[in-house]
C-alpha atoms as a PDB file:
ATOM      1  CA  UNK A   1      51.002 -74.423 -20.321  1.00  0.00           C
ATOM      2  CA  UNK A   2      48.971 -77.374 -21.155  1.00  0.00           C
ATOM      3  CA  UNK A   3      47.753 -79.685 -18.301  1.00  0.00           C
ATOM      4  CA  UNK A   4      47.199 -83.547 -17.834  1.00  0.00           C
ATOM      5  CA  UNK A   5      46.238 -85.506 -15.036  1.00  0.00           C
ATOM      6  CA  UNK A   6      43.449 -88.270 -14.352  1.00  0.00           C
ATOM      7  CA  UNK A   7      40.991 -86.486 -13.628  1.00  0.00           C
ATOM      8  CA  UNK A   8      40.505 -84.102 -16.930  1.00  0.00           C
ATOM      9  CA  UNK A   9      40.983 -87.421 -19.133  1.00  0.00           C
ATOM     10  CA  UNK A  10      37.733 -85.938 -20.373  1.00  0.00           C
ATOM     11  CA  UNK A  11      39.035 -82.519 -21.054  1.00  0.00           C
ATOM     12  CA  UNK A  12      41.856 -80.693 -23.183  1.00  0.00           C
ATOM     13  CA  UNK A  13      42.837 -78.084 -20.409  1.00  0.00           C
ATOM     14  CA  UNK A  14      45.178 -75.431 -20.589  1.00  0.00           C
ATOM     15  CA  UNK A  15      46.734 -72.134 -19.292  1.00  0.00           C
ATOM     16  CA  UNK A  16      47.008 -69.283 -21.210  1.00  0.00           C
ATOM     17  CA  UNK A  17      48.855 -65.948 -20.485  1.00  0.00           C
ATOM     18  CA  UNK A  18      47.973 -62.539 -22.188  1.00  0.00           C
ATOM     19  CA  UNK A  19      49.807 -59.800 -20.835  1.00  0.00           C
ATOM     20  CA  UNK A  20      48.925 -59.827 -17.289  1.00  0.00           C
ATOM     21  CA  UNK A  21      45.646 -61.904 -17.731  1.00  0.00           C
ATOM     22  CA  UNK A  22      45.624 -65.557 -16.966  1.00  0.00           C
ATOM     23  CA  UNK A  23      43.099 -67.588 -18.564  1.00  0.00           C
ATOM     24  CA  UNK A  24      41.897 -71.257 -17.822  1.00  0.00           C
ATOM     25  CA  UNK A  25      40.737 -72.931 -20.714  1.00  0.00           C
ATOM     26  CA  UNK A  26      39.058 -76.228 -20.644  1.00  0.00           C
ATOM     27  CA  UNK A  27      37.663 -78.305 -24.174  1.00  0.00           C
ATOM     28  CA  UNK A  28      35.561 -81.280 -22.729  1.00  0.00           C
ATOM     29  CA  UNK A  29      35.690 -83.692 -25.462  1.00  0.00           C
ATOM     30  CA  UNK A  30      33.474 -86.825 -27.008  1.00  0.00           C
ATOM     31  CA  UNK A  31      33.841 -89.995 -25.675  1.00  0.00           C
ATOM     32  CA  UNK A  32      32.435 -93.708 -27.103  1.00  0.00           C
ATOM     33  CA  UNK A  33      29.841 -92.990 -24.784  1.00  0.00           C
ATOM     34  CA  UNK A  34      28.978 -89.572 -25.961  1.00  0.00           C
ATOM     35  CA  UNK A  35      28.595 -90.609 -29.602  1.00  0.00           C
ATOM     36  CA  UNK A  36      26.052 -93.761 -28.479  1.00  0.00           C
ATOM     37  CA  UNK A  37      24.534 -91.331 -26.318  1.00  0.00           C
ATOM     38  CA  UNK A  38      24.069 -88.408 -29.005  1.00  0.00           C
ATOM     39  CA  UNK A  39      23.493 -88.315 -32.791  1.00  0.00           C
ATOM     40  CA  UNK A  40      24.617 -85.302 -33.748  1.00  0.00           C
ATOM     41  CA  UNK A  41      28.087 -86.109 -32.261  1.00  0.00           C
ATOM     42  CA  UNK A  42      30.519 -87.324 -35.171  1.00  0.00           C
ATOM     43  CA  UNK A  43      33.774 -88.605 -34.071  1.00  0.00           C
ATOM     44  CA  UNK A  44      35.705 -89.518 -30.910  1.00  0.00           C
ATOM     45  CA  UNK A  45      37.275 -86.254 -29.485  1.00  0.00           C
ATOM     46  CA  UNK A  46      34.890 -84.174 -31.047  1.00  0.00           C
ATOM     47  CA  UNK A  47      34.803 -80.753 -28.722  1.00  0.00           C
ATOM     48  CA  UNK A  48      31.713 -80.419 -27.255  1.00  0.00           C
ATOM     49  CA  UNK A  49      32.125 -78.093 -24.371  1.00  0.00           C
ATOM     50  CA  UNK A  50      34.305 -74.792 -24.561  1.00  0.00           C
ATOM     51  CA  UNK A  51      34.778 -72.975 -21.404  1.00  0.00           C
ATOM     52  CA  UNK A  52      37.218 -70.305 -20.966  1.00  0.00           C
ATOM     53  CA  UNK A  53      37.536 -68.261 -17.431  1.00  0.00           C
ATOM     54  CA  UNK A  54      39.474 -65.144 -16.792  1.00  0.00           C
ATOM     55  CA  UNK A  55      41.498 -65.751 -13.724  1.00  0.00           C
ATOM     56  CA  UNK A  56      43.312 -62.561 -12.720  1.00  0.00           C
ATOM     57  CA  UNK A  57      42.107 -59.655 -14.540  1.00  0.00           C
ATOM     58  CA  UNK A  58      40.118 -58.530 -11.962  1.00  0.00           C
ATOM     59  CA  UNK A  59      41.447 -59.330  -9.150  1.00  0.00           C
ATOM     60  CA  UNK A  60      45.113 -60.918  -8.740  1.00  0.00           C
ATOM     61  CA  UNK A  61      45.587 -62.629  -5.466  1.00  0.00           C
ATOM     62  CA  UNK A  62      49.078 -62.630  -4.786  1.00  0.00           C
ATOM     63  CA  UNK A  63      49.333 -58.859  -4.941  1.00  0.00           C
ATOM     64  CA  UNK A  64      45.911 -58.563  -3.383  1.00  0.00           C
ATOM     65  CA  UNK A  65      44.498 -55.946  -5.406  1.00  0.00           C
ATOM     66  CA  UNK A  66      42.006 -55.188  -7.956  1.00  0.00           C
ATOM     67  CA  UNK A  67      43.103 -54.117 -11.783  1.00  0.00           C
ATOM     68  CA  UNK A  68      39.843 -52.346 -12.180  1.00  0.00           C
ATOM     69  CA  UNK A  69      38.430 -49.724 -10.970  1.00  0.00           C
ATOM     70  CA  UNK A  70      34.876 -51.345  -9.485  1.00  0.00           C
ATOM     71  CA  UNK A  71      32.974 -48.192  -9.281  1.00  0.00           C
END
């Protein structure tokens, strides 16, 4: 499920579903600015950030338990 508001107009975000795993994954991409800012950068929407956070694997909060054992 891909997501698009305002405030990530900086960002490719999207859900992601694997099994019972839900991942958040966000691409923060180059702007104008960037590429001014940093030589290395080559083109507009260049990804230059990659973050990608397990959600529910450990824990799932609307069944309120844990799908590990945390020994």
């Amino acid at each position: 499920m891909i997501h698009s508001c305002t405030s990530c107009s900086l960002a490719e975000v999207w859900f992601e579903e694997d099994g019972p795993d839900v991942y958040l994954n966000l691409n923060r991409i180059a702007t104008e600015e960037d590429l001014e800012q940093d030589h290395y950068l080559e083109y507009e929407g260049q990804i230059i950030a990659v973050v990608r956070a397990d959600l529910f694997s450990r824990f799932h909060p609307l069944h309120g338990q844990t799908s590990a054992s945390t020994d």
